[in-house]
PDB file of N, CA and C in Angstrom:
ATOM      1  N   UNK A   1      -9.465  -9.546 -13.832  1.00  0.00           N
ATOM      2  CA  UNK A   1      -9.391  -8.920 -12.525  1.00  0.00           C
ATOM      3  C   UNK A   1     -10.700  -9.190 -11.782  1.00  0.00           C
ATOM      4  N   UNK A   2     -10.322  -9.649 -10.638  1.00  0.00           N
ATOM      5  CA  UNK A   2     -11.699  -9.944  -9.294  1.00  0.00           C
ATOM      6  C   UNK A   2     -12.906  -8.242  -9.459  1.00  0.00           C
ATOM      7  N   UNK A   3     -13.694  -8.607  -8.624  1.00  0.00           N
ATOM      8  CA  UNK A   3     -14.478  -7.290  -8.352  1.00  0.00           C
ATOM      9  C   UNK A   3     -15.056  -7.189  -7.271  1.00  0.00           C
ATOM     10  N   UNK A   4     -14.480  -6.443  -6.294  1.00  0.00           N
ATOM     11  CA  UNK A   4     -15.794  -6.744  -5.122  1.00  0.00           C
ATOM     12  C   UNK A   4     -16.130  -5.618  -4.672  1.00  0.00           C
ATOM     13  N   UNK A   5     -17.366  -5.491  -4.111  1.00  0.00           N
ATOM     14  CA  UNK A   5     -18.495  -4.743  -4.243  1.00  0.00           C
ATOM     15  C   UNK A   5     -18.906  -4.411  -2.471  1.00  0.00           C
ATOM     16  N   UNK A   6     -18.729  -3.155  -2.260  1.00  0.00           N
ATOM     17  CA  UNK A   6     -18.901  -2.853  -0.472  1.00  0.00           C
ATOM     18  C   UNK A   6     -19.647  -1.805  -0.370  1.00  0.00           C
ATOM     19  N   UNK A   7     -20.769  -1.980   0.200  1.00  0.00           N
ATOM     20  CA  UNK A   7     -21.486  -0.642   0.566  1.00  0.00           C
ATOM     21  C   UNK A   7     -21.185   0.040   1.979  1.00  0.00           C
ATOM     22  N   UNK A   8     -21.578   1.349   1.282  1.00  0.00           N
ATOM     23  CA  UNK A   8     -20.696   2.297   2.075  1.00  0.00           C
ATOM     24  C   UNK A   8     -22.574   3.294   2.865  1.00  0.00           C
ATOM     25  N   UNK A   9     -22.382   3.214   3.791  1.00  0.00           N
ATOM     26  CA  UNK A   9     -23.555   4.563   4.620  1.00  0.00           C
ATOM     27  C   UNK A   9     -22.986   5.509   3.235  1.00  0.00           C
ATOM     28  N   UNK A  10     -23.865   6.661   3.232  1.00  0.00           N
ATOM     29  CA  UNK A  10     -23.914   7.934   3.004  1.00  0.00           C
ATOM     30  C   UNK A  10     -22.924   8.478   3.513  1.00  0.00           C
ATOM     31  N   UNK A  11     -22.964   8.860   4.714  1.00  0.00           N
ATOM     32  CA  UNK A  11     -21.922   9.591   5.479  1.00  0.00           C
ATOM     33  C   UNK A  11     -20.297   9.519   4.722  1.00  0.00           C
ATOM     34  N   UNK A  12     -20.549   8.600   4.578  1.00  0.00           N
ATOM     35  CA  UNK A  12     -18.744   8.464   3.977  1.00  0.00           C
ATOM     36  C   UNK A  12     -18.018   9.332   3.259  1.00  0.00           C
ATOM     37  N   UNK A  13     -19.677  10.470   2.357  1.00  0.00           N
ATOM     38  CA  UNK A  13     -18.894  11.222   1.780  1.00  0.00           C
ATOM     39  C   UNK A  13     -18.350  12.584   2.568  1.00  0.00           C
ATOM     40  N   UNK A  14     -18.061  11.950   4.201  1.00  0.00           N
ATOM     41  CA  UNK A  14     -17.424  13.371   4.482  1.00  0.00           C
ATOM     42  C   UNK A  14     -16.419  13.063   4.536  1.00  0.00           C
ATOM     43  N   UNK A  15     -15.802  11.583   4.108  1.00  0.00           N
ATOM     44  CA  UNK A  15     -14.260  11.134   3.753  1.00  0.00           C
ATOM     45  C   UNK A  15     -13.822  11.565   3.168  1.00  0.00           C
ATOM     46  N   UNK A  16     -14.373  10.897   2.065  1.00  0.00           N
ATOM     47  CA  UNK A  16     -14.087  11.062   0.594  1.00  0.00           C
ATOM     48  C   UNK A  16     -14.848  11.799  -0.718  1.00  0.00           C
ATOM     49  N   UNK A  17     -15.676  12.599   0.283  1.00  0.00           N
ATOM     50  CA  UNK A  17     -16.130  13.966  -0.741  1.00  0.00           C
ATOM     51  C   UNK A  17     -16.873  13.143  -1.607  1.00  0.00           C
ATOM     52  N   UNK A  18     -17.001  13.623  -2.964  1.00  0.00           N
ATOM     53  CA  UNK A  18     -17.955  12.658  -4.006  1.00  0.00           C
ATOM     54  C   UNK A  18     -17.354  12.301  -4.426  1.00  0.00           C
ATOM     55  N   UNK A  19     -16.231  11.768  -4.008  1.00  0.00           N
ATOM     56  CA  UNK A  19     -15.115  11.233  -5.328  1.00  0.00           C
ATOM     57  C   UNK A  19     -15.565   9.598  -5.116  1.00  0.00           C
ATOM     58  N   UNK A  20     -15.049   8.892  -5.936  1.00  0.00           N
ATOM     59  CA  UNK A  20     -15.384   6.804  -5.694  1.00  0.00           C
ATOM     60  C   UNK A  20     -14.171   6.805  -4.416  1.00  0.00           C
ATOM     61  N   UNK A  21     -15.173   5.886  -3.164  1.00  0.00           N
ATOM     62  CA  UNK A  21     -13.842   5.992  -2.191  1.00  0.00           C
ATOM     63  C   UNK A  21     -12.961   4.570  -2.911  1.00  0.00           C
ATOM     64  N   UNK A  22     -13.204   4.009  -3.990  1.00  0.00           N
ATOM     65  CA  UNK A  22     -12.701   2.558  -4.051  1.00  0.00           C
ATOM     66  C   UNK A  22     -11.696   2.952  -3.880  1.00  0.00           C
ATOM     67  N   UNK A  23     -10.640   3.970  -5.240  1.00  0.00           N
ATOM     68  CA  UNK A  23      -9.383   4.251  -4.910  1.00  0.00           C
ATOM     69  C   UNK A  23      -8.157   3.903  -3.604  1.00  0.00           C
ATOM     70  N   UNK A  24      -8.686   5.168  -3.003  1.00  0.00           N
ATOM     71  CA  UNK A  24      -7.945   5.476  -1.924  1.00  0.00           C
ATOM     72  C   UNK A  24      -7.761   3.801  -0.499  1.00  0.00           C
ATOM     73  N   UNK A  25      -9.178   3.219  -1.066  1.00  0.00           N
ATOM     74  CA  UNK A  25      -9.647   1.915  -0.182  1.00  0.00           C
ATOM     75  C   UNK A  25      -8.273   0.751  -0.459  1.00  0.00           C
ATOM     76  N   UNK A  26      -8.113   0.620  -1.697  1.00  0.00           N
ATOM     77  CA  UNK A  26      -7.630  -0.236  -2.571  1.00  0.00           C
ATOM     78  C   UNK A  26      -6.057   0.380  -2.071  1.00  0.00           C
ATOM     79  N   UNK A  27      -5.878   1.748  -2.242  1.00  0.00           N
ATOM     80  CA  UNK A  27      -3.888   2.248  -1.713  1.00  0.00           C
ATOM     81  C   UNK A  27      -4.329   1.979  -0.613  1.00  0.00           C
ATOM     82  N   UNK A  28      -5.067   1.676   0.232  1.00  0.00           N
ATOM     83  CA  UNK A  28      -4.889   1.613   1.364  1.00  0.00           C
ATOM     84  C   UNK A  28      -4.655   0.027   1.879  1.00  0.00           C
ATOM     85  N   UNK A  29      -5.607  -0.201   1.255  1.00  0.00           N
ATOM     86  CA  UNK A  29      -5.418  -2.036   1.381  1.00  0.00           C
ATOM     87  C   UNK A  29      -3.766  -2.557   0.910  1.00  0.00           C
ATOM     88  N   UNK A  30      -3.357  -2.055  -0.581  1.00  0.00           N
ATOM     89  CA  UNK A  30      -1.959  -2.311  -0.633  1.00  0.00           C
ATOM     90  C   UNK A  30      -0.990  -2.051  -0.063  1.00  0.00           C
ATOM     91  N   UNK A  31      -1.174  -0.715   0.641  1.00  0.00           N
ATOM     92  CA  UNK A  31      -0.122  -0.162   1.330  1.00  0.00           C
ATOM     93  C   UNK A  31       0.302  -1.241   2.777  1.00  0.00           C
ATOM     94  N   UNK A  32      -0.774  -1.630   2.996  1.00  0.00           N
ATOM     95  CA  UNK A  32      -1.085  -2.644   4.328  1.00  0.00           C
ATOM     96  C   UNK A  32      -0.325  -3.838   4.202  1.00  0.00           C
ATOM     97  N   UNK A  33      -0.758  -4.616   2.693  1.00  0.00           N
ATOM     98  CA  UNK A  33      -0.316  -5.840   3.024  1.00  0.00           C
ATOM     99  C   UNK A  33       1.413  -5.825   2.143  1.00  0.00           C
ATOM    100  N   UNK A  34       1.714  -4.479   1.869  1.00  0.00           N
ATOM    101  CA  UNK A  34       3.179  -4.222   1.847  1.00  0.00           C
ATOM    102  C   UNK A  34       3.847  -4.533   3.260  1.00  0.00           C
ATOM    103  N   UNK A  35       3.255  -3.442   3.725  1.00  0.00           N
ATOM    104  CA  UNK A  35       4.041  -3.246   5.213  1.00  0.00           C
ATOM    105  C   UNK A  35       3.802  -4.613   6.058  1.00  0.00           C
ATOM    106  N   UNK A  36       2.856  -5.198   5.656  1.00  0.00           N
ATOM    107  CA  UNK A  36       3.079  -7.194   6.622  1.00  0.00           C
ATOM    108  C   UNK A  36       3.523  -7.986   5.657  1.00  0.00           C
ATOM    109  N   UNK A  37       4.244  -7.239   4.570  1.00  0.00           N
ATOM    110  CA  UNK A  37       5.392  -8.465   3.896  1.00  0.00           C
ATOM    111  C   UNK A  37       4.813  -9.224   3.329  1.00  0.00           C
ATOM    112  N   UNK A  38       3.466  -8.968   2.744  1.00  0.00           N
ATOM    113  CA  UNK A  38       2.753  -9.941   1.841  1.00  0.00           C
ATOM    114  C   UNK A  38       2.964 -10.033   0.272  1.00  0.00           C
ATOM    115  N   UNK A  39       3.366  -8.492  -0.152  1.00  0.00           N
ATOM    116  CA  UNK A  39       3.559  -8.153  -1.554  1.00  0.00           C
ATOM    117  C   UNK A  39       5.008  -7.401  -1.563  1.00  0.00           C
ATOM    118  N   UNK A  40       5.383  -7.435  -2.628  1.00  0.00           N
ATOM    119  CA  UNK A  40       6.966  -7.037  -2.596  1.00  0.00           C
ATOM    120  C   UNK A  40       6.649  -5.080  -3.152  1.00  0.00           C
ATOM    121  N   UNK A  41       7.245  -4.421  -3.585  1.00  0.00           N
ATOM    122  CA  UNK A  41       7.068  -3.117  -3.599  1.00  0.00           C
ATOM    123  C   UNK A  41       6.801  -2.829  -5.282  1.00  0.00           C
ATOM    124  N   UNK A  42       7.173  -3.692  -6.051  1.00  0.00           N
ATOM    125  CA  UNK A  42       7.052  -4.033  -7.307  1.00  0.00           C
ATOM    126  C   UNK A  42       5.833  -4.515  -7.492  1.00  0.00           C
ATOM    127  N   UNK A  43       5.390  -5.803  -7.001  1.00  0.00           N
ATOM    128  CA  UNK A  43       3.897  -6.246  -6.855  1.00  0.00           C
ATOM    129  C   UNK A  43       2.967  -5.009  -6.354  1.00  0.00           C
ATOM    130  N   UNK A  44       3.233  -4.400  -5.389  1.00  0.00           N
ATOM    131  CA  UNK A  44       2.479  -3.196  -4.990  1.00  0.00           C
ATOM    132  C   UNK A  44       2.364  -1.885  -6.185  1.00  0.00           C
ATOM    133  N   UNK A  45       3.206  -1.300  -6.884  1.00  0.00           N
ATOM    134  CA  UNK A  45       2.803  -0.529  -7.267  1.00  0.00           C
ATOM    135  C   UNK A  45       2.100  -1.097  -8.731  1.00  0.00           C
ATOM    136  N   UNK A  46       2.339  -2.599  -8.824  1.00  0.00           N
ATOM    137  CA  UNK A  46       1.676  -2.947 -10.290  1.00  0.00           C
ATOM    138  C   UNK A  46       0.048  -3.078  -9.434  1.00  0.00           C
ATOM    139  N   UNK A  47      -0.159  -3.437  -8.911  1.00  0.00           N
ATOM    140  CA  UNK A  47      -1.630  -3.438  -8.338  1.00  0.00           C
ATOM    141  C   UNK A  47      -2.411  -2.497  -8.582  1.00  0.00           C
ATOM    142  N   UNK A  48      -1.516  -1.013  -8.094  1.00  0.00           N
ATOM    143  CA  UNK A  48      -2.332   0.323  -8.157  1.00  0.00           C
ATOM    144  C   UNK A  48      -1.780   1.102  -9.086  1.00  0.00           C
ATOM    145  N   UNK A  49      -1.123   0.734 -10.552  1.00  0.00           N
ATOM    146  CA  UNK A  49      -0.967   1.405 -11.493  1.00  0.00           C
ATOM    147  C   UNK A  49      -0.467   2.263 -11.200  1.00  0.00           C
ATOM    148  N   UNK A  50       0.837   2.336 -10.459  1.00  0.00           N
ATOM    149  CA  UNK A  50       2.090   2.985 -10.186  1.00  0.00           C
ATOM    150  C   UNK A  50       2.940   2.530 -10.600  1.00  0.00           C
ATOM    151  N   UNK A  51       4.070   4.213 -10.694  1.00  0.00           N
ATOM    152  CA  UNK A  51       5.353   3.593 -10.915  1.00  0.00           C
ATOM    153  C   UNK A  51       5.526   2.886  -9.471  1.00  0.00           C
ATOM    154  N   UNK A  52       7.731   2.863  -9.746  1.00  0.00           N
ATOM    155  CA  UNK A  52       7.862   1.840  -7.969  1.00  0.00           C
ATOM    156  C   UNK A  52       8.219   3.799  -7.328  1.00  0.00           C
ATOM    157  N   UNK A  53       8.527   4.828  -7.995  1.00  0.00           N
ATOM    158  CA  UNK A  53       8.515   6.114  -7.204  1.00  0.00           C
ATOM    159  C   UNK A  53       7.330   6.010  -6.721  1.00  0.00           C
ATOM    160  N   UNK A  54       6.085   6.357  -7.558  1.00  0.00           N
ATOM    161  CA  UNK A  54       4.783   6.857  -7.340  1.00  0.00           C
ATOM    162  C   UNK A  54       4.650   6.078  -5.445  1.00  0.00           C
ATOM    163  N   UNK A  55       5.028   4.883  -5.949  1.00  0.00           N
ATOM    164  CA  UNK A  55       4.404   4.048  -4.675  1.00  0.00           C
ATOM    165  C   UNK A  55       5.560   4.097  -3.329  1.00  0.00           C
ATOM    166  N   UNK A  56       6.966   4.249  -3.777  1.00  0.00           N
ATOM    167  CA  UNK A  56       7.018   4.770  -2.179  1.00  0.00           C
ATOM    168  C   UNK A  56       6.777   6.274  -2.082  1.00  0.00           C
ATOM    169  N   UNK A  57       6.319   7.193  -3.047  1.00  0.00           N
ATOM    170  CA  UNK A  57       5.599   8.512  -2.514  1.00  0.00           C
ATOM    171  C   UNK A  57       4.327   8.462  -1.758  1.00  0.00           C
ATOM    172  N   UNK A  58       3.582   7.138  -2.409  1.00  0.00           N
ATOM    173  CA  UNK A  58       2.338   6.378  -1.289  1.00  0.00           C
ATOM    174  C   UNK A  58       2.301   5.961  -0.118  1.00  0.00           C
ATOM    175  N   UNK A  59       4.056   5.206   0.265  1.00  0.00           N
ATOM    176  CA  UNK A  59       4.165   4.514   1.220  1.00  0.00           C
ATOM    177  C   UNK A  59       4.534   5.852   2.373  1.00  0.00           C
ATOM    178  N   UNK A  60       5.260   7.095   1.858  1.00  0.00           N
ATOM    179  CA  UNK A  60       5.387   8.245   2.507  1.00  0.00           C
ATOM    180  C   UNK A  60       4.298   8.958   2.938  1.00  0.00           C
ATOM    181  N   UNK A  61       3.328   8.903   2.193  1.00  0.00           N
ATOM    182  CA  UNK A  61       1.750   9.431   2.433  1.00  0.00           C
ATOM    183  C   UNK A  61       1.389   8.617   3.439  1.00  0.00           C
ATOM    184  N   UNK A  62       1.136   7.367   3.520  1.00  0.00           N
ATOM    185  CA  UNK A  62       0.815   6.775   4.379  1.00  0.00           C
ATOM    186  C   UNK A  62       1.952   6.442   5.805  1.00  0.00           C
ATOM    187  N   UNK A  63       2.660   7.148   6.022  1.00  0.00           N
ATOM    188  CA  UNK A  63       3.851   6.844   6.946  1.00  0.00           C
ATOM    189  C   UNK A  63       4.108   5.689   7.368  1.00  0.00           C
ATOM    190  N   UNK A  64       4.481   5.151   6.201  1.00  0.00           N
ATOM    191  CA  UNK A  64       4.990   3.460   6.248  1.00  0.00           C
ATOM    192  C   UNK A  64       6.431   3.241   5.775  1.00  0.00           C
ATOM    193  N   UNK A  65       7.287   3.139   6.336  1.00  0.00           N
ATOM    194  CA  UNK A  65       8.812   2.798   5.933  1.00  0.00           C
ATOM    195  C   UNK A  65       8.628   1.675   4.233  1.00  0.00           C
ATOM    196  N   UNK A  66       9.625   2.778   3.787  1.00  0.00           N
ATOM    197  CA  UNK A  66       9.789   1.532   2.302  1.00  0.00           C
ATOM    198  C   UNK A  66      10.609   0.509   2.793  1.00  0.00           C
ATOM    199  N   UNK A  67      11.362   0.335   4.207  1.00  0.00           N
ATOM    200  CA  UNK A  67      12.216  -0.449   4.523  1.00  0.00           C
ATOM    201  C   UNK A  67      11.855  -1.442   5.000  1.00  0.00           C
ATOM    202  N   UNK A  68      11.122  -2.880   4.567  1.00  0.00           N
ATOM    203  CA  UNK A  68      10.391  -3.842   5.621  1.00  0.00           C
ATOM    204  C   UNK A  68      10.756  -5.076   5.588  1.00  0.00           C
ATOM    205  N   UNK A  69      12.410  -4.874   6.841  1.00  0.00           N
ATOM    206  CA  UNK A  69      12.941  -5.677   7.171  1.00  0.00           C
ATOM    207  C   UNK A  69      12.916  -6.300   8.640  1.00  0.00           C
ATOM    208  N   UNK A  70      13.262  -7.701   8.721  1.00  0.00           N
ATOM    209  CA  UNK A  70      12.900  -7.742   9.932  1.00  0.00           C
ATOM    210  C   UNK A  70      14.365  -7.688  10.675  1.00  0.00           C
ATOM    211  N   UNK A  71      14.808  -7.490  11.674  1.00  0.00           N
ATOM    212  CA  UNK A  71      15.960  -7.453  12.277  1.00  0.00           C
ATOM    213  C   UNK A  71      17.101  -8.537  11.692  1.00  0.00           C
ATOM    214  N   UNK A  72      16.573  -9.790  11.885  1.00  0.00           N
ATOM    215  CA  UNK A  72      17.329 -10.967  11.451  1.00  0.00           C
ATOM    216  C   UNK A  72      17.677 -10.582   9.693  1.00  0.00           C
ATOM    217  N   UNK A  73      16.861 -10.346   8.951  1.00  0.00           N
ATOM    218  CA  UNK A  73      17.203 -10.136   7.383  1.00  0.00           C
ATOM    219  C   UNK A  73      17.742  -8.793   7.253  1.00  0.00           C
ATOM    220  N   UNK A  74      18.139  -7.736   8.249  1.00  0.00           N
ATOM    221  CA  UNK A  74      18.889  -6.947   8.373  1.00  0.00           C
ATOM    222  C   UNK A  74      20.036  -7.013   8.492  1.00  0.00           C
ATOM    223  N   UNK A  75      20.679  -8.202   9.623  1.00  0.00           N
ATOM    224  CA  UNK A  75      21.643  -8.444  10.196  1.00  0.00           C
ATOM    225  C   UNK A  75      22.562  -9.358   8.979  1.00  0.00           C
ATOM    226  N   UNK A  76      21.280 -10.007   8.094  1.00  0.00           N
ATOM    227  CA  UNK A  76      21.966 -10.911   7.456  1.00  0.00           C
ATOM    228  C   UNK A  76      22.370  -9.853   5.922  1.00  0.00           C
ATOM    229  N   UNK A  77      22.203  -9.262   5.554  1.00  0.00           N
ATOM    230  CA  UNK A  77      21.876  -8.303   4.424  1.00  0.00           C
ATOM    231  C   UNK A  77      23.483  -7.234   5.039  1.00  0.00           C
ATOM    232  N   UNK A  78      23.714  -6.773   5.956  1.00  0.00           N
ATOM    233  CA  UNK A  78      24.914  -6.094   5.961  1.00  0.00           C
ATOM    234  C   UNK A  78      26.095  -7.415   6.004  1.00  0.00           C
ATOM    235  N   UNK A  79      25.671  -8.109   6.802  1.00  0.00           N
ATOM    236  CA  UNK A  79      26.498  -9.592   6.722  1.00  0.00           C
ATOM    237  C   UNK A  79      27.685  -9.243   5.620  1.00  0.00           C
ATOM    238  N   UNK A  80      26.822  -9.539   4.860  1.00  0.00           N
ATOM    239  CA  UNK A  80      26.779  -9.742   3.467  1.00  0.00           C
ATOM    240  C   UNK A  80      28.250  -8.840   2.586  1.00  0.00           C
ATOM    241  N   UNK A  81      28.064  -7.585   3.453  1.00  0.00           N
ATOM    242  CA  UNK A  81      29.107  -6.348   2.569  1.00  0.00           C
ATOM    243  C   UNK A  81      30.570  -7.043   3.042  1.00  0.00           C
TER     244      UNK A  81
END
């Protein structure tokens, strides 16, 4: 696994209290490149050591649709029934 390393001001801990902000940095970063269709929802919760619940309970925290379709792969997906 990569490692990268970001310094943070002081202040930050009125974010994230004393806790490590990496966490929350890292669901946040995944949650992101879910929702622009970069990682599938499976790839996402293996990233952050989730189940695939845990992680759309993440994607609900973060008010991000587990649904990330684009109109056309919508249209084609009921097609389908």
């Amino acid at each position: 696994m990569n490692t990268v390393s970001v310094q943070f001001p002081d202040s930050i801990t009125t974010v994230f209290g004393d806790s490590d902000p990496g966490k929350p940095i890292l669901s946040a970063a995944v949650v992101k490149w879910y929702e622009l269709g970069r990682i599938s929802q499976g790839k996402a919760a293996e990233l952050l050591g989730l189940s695939r619940v845990e992680f759309l309970d993440l994607l609900a925290a973060f008010k991000v649709s587990a649904w990330q379709y684009t109109e056309d792969e919508l249209t084609e997906e009921l097609a389908l029934d």
